[in-house]
Protein backbone atom coordinates (compact mmCIF):
# COMPACT_ATOMS: atom_id res chain seq x y z
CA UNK A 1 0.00 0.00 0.00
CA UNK A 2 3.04 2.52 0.73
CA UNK A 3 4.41 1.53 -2.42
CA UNK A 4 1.45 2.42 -4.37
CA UNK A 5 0.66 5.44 -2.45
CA UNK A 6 4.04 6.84 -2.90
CA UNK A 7 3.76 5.84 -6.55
CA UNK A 8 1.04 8.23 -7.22
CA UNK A 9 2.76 10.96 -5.04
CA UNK A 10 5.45 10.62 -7.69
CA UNK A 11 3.04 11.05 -10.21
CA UNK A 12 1.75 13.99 -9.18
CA UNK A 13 5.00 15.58 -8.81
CA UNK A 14 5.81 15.20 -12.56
CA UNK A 15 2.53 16.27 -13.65
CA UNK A 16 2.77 19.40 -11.48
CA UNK A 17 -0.65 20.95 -12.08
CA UNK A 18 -2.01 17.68 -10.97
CA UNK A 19 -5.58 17.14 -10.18
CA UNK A 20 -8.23 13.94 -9.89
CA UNK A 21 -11.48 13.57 -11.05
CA UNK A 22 -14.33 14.64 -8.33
CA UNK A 23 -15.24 12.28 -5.85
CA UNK A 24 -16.32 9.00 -6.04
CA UNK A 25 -19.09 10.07 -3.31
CA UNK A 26 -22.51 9.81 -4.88
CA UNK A 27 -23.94 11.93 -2.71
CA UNK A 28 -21.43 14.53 -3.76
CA UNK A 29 -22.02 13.33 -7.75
CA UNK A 30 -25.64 14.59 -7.31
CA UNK A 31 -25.47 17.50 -5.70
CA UNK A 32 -23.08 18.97 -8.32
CA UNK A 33 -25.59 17.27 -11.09
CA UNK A 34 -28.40 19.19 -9.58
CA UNK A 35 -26.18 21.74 -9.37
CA UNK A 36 -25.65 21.62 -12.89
CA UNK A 37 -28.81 21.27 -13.74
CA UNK A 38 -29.84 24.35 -11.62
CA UNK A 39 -27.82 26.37 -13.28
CA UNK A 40 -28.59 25.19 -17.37
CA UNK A 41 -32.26 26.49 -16.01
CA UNK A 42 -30.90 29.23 -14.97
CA UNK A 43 -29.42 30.05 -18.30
CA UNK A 44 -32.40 29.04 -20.15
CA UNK A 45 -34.49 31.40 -18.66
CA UNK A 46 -31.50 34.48 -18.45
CA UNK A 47 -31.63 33.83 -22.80
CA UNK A 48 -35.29 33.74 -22.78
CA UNK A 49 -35.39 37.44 -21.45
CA UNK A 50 -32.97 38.62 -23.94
CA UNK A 51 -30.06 38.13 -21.84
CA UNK A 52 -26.95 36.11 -21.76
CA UNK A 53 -24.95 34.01 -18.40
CA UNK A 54 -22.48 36.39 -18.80
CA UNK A 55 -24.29 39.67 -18.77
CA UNK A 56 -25.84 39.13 -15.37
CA UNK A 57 -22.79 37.69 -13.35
CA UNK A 58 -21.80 40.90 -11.11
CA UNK A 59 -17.99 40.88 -10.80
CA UNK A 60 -16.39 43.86 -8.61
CA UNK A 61 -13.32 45.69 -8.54
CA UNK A 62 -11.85 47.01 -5.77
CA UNK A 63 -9.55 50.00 -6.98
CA UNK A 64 -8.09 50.67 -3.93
CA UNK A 65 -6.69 47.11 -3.89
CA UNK A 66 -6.99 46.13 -7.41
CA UNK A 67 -8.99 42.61 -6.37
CA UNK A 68 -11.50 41.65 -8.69
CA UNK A 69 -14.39 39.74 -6.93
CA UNK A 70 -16.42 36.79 -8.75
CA UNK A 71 -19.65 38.32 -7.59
CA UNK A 72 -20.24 35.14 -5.14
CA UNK A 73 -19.66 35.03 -1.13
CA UNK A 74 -18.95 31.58 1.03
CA UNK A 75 -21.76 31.07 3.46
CA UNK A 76 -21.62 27.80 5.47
CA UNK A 77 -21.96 26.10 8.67
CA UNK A 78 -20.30 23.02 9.39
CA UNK A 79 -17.73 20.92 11.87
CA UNK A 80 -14.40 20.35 12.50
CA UNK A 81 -12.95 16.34 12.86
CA UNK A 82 -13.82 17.11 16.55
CA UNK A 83 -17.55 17.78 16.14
CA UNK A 84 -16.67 21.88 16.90
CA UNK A 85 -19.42 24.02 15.00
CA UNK A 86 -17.80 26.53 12.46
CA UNK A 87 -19.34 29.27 10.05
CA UNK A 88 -18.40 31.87 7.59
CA UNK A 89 -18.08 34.00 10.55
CA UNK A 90 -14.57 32.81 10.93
CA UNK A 91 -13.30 34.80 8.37
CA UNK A 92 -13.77 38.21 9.91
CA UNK A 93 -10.47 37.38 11.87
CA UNK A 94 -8.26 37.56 9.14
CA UNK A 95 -7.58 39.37 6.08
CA UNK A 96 -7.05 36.30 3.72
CA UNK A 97 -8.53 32.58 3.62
CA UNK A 98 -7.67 29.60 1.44
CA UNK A 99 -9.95 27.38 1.02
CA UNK A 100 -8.86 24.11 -0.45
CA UNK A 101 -10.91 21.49 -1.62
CA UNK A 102 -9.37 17.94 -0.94
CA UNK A 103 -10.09 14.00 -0.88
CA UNK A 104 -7.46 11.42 1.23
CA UNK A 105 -7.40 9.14 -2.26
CA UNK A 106 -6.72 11.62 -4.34
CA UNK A 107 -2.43 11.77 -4.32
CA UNK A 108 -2.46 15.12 -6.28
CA UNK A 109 -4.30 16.70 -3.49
CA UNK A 110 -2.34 14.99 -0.47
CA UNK A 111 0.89 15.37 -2.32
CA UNK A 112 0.41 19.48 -1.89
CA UNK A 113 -0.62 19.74 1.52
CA UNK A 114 3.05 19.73 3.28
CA UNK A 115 3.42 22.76 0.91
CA UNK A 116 -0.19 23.99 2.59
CA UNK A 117 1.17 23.46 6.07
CA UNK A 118 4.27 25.51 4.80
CA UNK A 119 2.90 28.26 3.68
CA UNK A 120 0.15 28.53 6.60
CA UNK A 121 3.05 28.65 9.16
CA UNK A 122 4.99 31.28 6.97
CA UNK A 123 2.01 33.61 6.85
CA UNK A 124 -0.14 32.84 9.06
CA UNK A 125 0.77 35.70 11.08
CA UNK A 126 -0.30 37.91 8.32
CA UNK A 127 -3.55 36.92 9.09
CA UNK A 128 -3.98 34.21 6.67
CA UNK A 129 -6.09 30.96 7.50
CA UNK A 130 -6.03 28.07 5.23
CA UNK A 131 -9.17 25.87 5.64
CA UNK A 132 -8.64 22.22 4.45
CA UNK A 133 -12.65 20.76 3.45
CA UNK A 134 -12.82 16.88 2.90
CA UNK A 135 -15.83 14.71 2.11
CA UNK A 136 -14.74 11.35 2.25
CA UNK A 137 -15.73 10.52 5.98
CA UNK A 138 -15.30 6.59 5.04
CA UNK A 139 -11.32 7.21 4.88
CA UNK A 140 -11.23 9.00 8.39
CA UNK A 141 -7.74 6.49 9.68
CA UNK A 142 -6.54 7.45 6.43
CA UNK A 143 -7.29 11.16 7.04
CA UNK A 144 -5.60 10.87 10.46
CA UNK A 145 -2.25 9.67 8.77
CA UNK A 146 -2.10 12.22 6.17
CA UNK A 147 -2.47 15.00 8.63
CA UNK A 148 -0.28 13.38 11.12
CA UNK A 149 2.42 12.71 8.80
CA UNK A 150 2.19 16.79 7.41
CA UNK A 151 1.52 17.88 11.00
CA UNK A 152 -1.52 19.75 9.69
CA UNK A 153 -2.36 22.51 12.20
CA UNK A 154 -4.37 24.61 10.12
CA UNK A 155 -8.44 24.10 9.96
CA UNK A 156 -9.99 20.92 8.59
CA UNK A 157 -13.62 21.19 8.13
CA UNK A 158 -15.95 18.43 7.20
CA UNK A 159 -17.89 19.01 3.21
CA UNK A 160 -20.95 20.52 3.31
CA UNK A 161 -23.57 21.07 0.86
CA UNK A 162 -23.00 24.81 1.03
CA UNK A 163 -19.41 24.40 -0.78
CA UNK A 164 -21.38 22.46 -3.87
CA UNK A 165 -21.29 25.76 -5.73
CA UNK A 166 -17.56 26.08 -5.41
CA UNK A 167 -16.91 22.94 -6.62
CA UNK A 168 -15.07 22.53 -10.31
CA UNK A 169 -15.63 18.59 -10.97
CA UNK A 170 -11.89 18.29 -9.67
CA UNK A 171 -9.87 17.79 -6.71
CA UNK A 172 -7.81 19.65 -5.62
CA UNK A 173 -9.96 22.67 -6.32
CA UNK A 174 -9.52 26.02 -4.01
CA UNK A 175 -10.84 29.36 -3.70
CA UNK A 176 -8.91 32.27 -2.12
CA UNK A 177 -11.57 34.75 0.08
CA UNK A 178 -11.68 37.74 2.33
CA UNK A 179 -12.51 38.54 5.30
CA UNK A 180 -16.33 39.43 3.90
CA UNK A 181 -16.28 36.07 2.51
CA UNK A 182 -15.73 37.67 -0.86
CA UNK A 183 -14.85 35.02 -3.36
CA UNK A 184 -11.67 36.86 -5.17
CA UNK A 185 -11.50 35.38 -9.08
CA UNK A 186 -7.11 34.96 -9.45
CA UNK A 187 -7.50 34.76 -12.68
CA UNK A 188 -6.22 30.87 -12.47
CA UNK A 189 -7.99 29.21 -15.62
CA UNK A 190 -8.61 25.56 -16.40
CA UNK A 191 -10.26 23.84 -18.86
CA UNK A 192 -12.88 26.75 -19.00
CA UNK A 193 -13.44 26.32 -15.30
CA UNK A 194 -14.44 29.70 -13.43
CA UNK A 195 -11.21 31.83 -12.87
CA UNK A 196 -12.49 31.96 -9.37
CA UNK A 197 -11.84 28.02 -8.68
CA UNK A 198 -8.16 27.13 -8.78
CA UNK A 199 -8.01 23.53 -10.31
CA UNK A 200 -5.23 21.42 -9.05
CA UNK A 201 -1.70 21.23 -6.86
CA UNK A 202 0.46 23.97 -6.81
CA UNK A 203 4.03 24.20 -5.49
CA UNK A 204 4.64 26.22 -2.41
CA UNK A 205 6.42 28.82 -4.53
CA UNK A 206 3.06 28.92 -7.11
CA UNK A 207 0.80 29.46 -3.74
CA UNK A 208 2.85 31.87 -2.59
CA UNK A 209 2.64 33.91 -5.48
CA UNK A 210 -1.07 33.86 -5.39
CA UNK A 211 -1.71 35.14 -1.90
CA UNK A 212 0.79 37.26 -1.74
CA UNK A 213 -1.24 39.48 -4.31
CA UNK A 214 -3.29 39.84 -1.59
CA UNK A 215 -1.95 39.97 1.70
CA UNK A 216 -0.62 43.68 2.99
């Protein structure tokens, strides 16, 4: 099993941008299908008044910090491994939150997170949070080891429905947010995915060049 596991770590690291295809959850495969769904209606009817998708999205700019905003904001309320309650009312603490879509199978996304842990104890006291969001709560042992073995001290939070609209088809996936719960768009682009969702593993030095566009 270590053999295989660090067989797809090696993988990973040669594909760089490295990402696996969403869950195997069902539960999660429907909610992004309704999802989907949802929002072909929603297009439907945007045409049928002699509009288009694009036309109604409402992106900001902030000129005073040159951050363009996707127009969406990250409402949730879930728990930590431990059964704690959390919210979006987290993020007023802090001026900059990752928030980074992961699975325990998927060795793209566990292959990046000793770069997470990295960069959350590098800037952390800039008040950056990184918030690690799983689904697979059939894998918890494996979860444990993972963390353990990248001495993961920054937040793990268990998937909730609320994230499904943040969610690319892909794991990793992440979004970067303020302290408003602002989704910011990076302008990361993949495969026609939203330029708010970055799709896949990054390097420490590739993070760090993305929040640091941010950050005071």
């Amino acid at each position: 099993m270590k053999k295989f596991v660090a067989m797809v770590l090696c993988l990973a690291v040669i594909m760089g941008t490295a990402s696996c295809s969403a869950t195997t959850e069902n539960s999660r495969k429907n909610r992004r299908e309704e999802t989907s769904s949802e929002e072909t209606k929603k297009k439907r009817e945007t045409e049928a008044d002699g509009g288009t998708e694009e036309e109604t999205e409402e992106t900001t700019h902030d000129n005073d910090t040159n951050i363009v905003y996707s127009g969406d904001q990250v409402k949730f309320s879930t728990s930590d491994r431990d059964g704690n309650h959390y919210d979006e009312s987290i993020f007023a603490d802090y001026e900059l939150i990752m928030i980074n879509f992961w699975e325990p199978w998927c060795g793209p996304c566990v292959g990046e997170i000793p770069d997470l842990q990295q960069l959350y104890a590098d800037y952390k006291d800039k008040d950056f949070l990184i918030i690690g969001v799983y689904s697979e709560t059939t894998m918890e042992s494996e979860v444990d080891q993972i963390l353990n073995d990248s001495k993961v001290d920054y937040l793990i939070l268990k998937y909730t429905s609320d994230f499904d609209k943040f969610q690319s088809g892909y794991v990793p996936t992440t979004i970067i947010v303020d302290k408003n719960g602002n989704v910011i768009n990076t302008g990361e682009s993949y495969q026609g995915v939203d330029e708010s969702l970055i799709v896949g593993s990054r390097s420490y030095r590739d993070w760090e060049a993305i929040i640091t566009r941010y950050l005071k």
